[in-house]
N, C-alpha and C. Protein backbone atom coordinates (compact mmCIF):
# COMPACT_ATOMS: atom_id res chain seq x y z
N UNK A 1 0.84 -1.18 0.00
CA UNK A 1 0.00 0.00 0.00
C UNK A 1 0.89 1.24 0.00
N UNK A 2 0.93 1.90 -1.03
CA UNK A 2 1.43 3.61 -1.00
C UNK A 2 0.85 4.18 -0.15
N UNK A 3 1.52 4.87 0.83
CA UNK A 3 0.82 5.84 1.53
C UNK A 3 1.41 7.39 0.94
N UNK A 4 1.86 7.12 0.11
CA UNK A 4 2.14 8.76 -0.43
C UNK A 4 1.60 8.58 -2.51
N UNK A 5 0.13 9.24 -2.18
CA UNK A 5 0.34 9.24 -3.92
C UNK A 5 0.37 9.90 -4.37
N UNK A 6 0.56 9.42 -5.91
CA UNK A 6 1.28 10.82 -6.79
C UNK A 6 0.55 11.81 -7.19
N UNK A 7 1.08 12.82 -7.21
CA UNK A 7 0.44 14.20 -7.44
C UNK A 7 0.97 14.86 -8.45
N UNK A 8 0.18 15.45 -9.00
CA UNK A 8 0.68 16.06 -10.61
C UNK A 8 0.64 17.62 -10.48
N UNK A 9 1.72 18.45 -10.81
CA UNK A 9 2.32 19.68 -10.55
C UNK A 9 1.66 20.32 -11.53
N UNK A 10 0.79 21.02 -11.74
CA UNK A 10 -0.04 21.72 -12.52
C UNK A 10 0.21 23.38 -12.66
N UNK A 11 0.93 23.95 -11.62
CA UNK A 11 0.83 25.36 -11.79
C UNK A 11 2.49 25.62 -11.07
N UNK A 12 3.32 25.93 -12.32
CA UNK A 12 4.37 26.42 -11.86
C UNK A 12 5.14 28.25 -11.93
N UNK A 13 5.58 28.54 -10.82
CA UNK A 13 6.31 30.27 -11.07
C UNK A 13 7.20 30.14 -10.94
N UNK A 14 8.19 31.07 -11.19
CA UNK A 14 9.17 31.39 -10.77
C UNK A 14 10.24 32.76 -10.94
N UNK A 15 10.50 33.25 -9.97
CA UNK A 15 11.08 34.38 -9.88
C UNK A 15 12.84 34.16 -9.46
N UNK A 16 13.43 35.28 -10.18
CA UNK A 16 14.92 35.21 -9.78
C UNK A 16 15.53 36.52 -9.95
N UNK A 17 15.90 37.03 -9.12
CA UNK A 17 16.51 38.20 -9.22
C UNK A 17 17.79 38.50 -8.32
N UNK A 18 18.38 37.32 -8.57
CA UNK A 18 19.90 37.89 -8.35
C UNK A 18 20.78 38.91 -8.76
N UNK A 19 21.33 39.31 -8.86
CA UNK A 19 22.19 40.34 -8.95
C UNK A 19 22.93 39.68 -9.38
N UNK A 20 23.69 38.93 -9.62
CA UNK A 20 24.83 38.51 -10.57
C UNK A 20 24.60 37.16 -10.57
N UNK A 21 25.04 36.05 -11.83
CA UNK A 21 24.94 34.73 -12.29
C UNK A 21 26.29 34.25 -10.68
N UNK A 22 25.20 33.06 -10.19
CA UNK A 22 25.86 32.19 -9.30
C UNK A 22 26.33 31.03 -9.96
N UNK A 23 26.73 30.16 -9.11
CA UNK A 23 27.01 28.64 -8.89
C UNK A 23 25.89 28.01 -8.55
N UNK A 24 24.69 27.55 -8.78
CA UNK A 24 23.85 27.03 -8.11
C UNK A 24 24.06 26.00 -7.05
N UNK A 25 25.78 25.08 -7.24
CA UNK A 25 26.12 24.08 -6.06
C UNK A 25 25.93 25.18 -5.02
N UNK A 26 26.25 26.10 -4.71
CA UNK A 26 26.70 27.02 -3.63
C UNK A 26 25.40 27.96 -2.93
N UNK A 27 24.03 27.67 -3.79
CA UNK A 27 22.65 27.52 -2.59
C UNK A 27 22.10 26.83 -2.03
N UNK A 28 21.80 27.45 -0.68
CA UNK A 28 21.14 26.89 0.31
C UNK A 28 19.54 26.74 -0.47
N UNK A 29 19.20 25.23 -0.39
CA UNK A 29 17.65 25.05 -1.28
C UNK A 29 16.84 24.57 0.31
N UNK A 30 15.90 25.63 -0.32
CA UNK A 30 15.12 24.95 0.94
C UNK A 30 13.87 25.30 0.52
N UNK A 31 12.87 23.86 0.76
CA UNK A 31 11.71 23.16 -0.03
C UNK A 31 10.54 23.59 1.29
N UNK A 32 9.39 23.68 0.74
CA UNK A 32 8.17 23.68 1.69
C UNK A 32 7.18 22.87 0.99
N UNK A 33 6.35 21.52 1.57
CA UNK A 33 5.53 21.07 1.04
C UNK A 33 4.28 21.23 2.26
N UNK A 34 3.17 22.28 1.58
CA UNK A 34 2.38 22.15 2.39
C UNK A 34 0.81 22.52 2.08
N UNK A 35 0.00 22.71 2.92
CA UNK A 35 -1.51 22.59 2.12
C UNK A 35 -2.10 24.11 2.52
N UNK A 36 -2.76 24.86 1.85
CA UNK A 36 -3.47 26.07 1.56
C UNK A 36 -3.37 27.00 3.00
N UNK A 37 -3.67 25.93 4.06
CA UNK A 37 -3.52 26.49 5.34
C UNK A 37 -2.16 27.55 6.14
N UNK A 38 -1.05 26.96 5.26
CA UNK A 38 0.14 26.91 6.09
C UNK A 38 1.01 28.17 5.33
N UNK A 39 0.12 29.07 3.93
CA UNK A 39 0.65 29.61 2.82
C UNK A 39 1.61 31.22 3.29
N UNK A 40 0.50 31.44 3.99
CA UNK A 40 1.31 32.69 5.02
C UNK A 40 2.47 32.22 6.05
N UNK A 41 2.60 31.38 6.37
CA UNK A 41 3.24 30.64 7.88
C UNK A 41 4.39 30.15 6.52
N UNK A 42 4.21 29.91 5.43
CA UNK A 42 5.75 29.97 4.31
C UNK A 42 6.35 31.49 4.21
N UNK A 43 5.30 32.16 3.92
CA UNK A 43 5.82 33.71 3.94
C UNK A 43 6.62 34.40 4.68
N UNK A 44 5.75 34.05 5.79
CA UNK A 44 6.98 34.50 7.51
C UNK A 44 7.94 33.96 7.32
N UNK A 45 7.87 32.26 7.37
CA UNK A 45 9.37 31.99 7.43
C UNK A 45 10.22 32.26 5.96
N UNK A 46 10.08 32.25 4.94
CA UNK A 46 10.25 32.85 4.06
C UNK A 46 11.51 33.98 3.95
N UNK A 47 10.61 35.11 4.82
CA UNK A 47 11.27 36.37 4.74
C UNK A 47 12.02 36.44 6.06
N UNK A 48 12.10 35.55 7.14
CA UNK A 48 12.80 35.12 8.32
C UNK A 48 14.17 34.52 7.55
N UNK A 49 13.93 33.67 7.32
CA UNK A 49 15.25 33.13 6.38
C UNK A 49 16.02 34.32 5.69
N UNK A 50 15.68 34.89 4.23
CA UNK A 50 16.26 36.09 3.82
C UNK A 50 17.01 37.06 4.81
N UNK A 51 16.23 37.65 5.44
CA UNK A 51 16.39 38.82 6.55
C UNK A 51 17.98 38.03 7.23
N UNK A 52 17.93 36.77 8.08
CA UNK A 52 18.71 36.55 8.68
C UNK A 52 19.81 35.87 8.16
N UNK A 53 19.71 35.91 6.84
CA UNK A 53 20.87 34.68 6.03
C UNK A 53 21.36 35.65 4.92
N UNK A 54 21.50 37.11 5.02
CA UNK A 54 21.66 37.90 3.63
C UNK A 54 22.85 37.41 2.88
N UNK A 55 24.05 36.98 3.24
CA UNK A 55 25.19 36.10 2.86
C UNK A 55 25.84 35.42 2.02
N UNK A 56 24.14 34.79 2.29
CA UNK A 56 24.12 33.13 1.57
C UNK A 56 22.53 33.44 0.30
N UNK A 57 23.54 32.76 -0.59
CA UNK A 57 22.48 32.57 -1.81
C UNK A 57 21.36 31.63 -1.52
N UNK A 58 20.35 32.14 -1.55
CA UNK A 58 18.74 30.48 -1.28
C UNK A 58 18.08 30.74 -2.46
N UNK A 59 17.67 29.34 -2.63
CA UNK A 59 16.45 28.97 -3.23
C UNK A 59 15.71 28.62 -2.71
N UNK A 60 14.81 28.46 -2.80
CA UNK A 60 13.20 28.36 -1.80
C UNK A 60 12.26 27.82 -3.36
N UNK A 61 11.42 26.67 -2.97
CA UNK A 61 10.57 25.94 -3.85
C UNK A 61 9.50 25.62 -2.54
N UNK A 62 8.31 25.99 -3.28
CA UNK A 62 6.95 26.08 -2.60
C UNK A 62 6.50 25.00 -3.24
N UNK A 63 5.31 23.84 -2.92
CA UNK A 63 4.89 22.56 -3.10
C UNK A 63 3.55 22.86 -2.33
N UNK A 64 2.28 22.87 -2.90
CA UNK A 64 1.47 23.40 -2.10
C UNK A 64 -0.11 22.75 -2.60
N UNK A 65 -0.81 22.00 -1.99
CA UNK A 65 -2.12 21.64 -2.89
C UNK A 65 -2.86 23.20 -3.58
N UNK A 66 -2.90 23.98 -3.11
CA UNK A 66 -3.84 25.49 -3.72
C UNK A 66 -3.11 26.28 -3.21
N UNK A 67 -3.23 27.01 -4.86
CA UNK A 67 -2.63 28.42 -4.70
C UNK A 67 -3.16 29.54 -4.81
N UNK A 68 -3.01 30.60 -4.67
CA UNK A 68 -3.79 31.44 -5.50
C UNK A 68 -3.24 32.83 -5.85
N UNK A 69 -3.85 33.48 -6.44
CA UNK A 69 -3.30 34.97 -7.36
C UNK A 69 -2.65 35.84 -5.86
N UNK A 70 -3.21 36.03 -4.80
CA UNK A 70 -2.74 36.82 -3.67
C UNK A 70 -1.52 36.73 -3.14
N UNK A 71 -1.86 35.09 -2.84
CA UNK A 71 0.05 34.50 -2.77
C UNK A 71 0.44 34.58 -3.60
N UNK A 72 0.25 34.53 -4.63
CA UNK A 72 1.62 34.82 -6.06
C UNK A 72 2.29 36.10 -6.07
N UNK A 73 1.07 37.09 -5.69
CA UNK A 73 1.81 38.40 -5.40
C UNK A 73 2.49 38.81 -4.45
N UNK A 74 2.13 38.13 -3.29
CA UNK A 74 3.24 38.05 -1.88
C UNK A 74 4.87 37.34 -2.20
N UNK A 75 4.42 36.44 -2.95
CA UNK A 75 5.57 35.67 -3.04
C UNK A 75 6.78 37.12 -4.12
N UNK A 76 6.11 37.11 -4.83
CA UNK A 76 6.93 38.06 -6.05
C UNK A 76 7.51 38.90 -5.42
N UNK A 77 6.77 39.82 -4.34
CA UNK A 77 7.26 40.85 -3.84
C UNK A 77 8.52 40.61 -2.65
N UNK A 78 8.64 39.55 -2.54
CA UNK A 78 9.49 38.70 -1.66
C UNK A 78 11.16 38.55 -2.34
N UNK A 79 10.43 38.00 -3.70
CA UNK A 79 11.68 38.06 -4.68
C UNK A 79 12.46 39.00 -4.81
């Protein structure tokens, strides 16, 4: 019995605004998989991370059952 099934990625973004071409070995990736509830509680920590890690290059990948247009614009403005 699978207890994890598969899910099909239907709506992808993405923003990048580095300031100069990196190494991608050399970011910190850090993943959030979570459900509609938790979308702000990514945001906080989100911009907790940034704020306290200015340093270090991140990537951040959101995994989320529902999204929507509001968070897309939170997220962007984040970028």
């Amino acid at each position: 019995m699978d207890s994890f099934p598969a899910i099909e990625i239907d709506k992808v973004k993405a923003w990048d605004f580095r300031l100069a071409n990196i190494n991608t070995s050399e970011c910190l990736n850090v993943a959030y998989g979570v459900d509609a509830n938790y979308l702000d509680g990514v945001g906080v920590s989100i911009t907790s991370i940034v704020l306290n890690n200015r340093h270090i290059n991140l990537d951040f990948y959101i995994i989320a059952d529902v999204y929507n247009d509001g968070f897309f614009q939170k997220i962007a403005k984040l970028a």
